[in-house]
PDB file of N, CA and C in Angstrom:
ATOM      1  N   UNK A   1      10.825  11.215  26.393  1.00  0.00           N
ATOM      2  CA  UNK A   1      11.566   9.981  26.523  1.00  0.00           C
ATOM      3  C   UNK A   1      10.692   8.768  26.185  1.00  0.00           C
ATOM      4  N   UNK A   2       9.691   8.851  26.700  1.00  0.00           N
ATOM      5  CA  UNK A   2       8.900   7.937  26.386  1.00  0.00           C
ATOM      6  C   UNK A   2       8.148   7.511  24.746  1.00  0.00           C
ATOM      7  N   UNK A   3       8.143   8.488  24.255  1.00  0.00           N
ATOM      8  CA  UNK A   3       7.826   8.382  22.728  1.00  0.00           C
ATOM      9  C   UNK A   3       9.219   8.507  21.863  1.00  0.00           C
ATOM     10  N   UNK A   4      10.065   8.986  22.062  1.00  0.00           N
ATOM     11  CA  UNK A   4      11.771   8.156  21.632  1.00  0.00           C
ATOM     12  C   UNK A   4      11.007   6.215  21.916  1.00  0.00           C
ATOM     13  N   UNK A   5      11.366   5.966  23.278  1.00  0.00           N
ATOM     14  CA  UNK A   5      11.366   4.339  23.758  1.00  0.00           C
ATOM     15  C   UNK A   5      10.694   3.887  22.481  1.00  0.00           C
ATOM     16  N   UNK A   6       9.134   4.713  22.468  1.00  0.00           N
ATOM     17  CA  UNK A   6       8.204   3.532  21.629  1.00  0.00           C
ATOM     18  C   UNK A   6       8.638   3.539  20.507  1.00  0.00           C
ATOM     19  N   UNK A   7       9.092   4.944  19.493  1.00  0.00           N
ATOM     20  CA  UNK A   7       9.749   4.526  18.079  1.00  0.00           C
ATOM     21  C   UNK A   7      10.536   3.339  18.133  1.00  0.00           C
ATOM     22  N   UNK A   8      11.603   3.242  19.087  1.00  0.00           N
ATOM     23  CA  UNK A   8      12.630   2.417  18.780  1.00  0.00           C
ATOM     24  C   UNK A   8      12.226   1.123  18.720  1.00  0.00           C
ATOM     25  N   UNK A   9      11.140   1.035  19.667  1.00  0.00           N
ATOM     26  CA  UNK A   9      10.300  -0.533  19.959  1.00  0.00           C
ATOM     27  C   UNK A   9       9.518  -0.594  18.422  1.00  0.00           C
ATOM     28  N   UNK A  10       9.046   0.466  18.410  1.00  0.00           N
ATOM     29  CA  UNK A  10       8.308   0.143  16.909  1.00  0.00           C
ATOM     30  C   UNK A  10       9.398  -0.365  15.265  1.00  0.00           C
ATOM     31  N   UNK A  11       9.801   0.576  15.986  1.00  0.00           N
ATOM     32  CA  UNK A  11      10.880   0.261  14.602  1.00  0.00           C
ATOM     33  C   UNK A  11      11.854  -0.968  14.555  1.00  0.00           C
ATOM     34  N   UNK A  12      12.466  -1.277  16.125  1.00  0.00           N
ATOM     35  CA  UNK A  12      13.146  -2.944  16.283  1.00  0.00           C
ATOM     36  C   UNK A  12      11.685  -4.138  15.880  1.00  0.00           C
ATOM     37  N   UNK A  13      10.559  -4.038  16.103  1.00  0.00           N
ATOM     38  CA  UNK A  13       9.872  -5.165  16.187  1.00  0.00           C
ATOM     39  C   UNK A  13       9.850  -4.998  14.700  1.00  0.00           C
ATOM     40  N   UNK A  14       9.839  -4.353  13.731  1.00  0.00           N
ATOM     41  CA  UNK A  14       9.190  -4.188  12.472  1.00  0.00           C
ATOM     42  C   UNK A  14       9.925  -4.871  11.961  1.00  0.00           C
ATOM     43  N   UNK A  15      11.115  -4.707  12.070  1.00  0.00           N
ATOM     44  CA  UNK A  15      12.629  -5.469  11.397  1.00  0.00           C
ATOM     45  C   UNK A  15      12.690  -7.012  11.619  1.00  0.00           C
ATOM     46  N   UNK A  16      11.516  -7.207  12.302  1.00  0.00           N
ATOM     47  CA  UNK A  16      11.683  -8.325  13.051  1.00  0.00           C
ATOM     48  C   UNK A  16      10.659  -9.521  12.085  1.00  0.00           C
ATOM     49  N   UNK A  17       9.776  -8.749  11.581  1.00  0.00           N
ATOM     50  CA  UNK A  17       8.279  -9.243  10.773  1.00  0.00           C
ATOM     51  C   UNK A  17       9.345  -9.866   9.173  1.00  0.00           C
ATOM     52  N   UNK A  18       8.986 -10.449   8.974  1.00  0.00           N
ATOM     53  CA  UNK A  18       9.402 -11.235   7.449  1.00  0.00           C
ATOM     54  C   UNK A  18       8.030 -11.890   6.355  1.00  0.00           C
ATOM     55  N   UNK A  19       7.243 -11.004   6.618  1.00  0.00           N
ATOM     56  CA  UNK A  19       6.055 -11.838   5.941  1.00  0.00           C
ATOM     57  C   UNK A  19       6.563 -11.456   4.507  1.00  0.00           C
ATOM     58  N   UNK A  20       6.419 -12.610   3.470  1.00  0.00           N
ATOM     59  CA  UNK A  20       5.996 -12.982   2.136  1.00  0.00           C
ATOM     60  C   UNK A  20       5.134 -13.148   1.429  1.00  0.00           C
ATOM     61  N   UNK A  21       5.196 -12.549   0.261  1.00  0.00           N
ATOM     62  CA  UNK A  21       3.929 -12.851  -0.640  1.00  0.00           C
ATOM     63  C   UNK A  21       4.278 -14.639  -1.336  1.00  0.00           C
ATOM     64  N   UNK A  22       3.579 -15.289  -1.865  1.00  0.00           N
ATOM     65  CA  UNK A  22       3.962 -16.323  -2.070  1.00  0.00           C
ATOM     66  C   UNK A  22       4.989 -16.374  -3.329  1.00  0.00           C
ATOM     67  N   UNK A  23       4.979 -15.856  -4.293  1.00  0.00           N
ATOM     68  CA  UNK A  23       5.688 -15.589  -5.033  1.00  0.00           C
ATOM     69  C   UNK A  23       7.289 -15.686  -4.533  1.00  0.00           C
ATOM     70  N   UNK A  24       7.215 -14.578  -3.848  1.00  0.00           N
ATOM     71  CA  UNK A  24       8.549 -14.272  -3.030  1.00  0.00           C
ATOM     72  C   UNK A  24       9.292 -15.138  -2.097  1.00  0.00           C
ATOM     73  N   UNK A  25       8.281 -15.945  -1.001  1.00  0.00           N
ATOM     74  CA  UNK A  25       8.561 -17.072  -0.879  1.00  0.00           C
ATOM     75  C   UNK A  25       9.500 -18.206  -1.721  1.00  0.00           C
ATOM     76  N   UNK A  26       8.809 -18.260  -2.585  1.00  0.00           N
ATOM     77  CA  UNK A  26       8.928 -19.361  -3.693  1.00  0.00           C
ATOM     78  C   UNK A  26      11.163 -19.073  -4.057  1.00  0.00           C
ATOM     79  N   UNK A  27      10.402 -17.949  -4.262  1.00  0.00           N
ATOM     80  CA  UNK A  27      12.134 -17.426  -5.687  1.00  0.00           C
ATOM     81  C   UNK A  27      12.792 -17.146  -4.127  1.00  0.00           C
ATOM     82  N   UNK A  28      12.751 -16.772  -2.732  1.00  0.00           N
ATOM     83  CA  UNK A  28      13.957 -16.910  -2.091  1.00  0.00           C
ATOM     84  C   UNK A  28      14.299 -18.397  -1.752  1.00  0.00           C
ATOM     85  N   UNK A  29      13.680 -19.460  -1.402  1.00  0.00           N
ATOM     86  CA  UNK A  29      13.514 -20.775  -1.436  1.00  0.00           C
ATOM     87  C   UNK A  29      14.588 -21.167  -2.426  1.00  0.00           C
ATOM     88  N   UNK A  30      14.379 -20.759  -3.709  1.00  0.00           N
ATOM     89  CA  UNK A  30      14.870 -20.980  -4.540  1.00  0.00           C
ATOM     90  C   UNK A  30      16.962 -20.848  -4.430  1.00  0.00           C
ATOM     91  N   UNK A  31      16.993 -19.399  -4.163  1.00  0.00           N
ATOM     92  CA  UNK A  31      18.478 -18.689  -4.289  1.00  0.00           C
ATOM     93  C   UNK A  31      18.916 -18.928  -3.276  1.00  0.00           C
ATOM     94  N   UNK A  32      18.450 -19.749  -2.324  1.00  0.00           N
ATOM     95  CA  UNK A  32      19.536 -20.051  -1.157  1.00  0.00           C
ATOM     96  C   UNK A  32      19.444 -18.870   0.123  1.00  0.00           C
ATOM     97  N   UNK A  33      19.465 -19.813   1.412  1.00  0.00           N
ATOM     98  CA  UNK A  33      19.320 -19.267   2.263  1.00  0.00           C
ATOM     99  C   UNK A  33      20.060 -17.822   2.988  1.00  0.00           C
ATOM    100  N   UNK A  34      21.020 -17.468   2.229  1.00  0.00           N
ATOM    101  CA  UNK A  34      21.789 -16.052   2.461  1.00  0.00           C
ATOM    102  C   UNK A  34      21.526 -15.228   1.744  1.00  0.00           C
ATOM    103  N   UNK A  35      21.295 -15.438  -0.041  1.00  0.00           N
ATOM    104  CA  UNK A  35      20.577 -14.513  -0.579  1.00  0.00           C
ATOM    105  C   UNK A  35      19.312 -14.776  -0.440  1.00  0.00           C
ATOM    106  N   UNK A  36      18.480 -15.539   0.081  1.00  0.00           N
ATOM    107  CA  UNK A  36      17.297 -15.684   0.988  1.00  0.00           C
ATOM    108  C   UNK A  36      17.012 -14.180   2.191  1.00  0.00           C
ATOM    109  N   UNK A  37      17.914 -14.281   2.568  1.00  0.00           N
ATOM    110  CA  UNK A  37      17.722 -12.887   3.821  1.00  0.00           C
ATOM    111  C   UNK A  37      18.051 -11.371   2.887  1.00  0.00           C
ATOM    112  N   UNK A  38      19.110 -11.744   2.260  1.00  0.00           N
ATOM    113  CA  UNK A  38      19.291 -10.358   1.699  1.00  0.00           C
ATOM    114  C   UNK A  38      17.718 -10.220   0.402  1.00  0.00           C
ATOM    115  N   UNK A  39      16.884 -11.058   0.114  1.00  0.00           N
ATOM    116  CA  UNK A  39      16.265 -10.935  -0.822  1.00  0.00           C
ATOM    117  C   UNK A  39      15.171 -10.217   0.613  1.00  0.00           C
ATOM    118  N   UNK A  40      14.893 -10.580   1.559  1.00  0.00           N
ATOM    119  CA  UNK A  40      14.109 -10.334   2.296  1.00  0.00           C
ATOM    120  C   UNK A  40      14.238  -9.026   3.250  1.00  0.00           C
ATOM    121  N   UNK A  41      15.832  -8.700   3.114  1.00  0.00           N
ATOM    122  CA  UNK A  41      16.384  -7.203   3.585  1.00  0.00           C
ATOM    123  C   UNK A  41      15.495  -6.372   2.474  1.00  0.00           C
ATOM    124  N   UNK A  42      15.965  -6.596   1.737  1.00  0.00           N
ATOM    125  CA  UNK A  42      15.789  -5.729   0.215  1.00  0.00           C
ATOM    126  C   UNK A  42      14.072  -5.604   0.116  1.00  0.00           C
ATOM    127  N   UNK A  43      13.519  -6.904   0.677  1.00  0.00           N
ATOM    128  CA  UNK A  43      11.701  -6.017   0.426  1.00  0.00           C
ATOM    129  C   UNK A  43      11.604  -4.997   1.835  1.00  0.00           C
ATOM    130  N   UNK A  44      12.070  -5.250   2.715  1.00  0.00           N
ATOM    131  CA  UNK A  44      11.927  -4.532   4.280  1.00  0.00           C
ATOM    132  C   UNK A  44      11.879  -3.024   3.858  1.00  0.00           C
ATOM    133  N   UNK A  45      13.462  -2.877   2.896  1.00  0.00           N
ATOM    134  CA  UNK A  45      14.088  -1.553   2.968  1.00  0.00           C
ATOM    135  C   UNK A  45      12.832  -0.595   1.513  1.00  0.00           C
ATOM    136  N   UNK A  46      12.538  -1.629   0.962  1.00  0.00           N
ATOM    137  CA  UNK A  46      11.832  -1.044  -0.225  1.00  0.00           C
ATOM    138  C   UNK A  46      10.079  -0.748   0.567  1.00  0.00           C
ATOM    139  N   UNK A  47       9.896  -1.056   1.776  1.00  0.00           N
ATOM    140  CA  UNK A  47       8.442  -0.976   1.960  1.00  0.00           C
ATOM    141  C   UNK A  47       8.831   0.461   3.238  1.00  0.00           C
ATOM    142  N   UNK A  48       9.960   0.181   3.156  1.00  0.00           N
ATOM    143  CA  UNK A  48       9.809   1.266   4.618  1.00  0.00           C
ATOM    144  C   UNK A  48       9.814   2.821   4.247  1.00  0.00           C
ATOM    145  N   UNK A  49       9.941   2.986   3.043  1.00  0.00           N
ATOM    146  CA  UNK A  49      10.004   3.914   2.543  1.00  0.00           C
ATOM    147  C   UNK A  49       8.617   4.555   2.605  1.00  0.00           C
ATOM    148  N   UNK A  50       7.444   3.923   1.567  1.00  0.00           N
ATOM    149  CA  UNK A  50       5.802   4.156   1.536  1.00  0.00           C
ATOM    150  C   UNK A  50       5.426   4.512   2.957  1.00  0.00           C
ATOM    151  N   UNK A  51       5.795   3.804   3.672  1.00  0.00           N
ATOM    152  CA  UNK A  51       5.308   3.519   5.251  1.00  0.00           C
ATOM    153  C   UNK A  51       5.634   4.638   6.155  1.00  0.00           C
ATOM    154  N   UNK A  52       6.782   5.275   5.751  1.00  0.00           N
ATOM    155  CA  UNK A  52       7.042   6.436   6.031  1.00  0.00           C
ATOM    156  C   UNK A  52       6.720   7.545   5.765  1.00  0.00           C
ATOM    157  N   UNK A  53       6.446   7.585   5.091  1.00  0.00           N
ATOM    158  CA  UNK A  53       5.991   8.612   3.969  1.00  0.00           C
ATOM    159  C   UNK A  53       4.483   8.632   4.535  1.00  0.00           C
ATOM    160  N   UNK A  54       3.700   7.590   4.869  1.00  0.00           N
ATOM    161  CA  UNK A  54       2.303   7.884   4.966  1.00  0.00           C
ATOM    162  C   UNK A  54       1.990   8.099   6.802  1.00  0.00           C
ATOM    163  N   UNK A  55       3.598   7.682   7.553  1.00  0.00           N
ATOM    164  CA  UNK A  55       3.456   7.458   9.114  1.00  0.00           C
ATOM    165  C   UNK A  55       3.714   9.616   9.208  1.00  0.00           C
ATOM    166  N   UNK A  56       4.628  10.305   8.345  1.00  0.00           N
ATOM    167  CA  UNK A  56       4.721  11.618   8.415  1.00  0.00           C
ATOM    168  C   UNK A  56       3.012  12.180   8.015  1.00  0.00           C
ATOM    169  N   UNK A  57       2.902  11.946   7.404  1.00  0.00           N
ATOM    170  CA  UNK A  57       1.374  12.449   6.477  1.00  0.00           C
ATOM    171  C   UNK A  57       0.325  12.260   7.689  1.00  0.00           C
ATOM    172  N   UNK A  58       0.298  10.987   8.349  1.00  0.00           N
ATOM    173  CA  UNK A  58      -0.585  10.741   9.695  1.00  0.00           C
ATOM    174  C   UNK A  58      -0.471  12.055  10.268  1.00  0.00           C
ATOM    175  N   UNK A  59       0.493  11.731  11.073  1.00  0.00           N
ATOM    176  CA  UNK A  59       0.947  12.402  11.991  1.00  0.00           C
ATOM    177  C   UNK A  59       1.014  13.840  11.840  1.00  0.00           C
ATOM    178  N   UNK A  60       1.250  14.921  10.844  1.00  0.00           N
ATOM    179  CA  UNK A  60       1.017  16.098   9.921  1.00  0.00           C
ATOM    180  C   UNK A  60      -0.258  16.159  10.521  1.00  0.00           C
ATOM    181  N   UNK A  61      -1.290  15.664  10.004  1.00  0.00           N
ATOM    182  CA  UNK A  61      -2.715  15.161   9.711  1.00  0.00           C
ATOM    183  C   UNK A  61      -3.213  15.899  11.733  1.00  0.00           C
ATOM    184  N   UNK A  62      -3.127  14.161  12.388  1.00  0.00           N
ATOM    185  CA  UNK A  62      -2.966  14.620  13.886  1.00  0.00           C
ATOM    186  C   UNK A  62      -2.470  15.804  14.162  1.00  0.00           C
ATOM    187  N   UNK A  63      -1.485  16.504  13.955  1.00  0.00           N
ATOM    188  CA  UNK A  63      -0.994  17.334  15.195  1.00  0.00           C
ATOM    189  C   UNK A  63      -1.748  18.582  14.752  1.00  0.00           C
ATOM    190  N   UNK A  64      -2.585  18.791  13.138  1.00  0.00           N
ATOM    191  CA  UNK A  64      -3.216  20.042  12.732  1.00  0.00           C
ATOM    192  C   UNK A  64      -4.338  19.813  13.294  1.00  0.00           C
ATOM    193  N   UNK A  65      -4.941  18.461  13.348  1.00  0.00           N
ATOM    194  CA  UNK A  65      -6.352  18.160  13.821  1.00  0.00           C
ATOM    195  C   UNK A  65      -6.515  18.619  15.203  1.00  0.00           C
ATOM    196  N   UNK A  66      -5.133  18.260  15.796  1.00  0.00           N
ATOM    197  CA  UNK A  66      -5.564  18.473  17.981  1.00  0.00           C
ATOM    198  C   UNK A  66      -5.231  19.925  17.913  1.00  0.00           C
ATOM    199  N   UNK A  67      -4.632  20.469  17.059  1.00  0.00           N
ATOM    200  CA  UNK A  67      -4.570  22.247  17.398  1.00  0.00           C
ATOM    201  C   UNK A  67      -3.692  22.622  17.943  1.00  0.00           C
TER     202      UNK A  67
END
């Protein structure tokens, strides 16, 4: 139960982060504040992918390492 809780905490706070490269900044600035968020959905959903991919590979990694 307790490592359910923390995914969910991990995964609500993440959704929560909006950092920009400046670039990106710039061009949502640009298109207006609604396609502003969806420009900023759209990097979230495109990074969570890698992030996943390397949070399974960790964790793979750990659970062969503790035995």
């Amino acid at each position: 139960m307790k490592k359910l809780f923390a995914i969910i905490i991990t995964m609500s706070v993440s959704t929560w982060t909006m950092a920009q490269c400046s670039i990106c900044t710039k061009t949502a600035g640009q298109i207006g504040e609604e396609a502003g968020r969806g420009f900023n959905a759209g990097i979230l959903y495109l990074a969570a992918m890698p992030f996943g991919i390397a949070s399974y590979i960790a964790y793979k990694w750990w659970k062969n390492e503790k035995g």
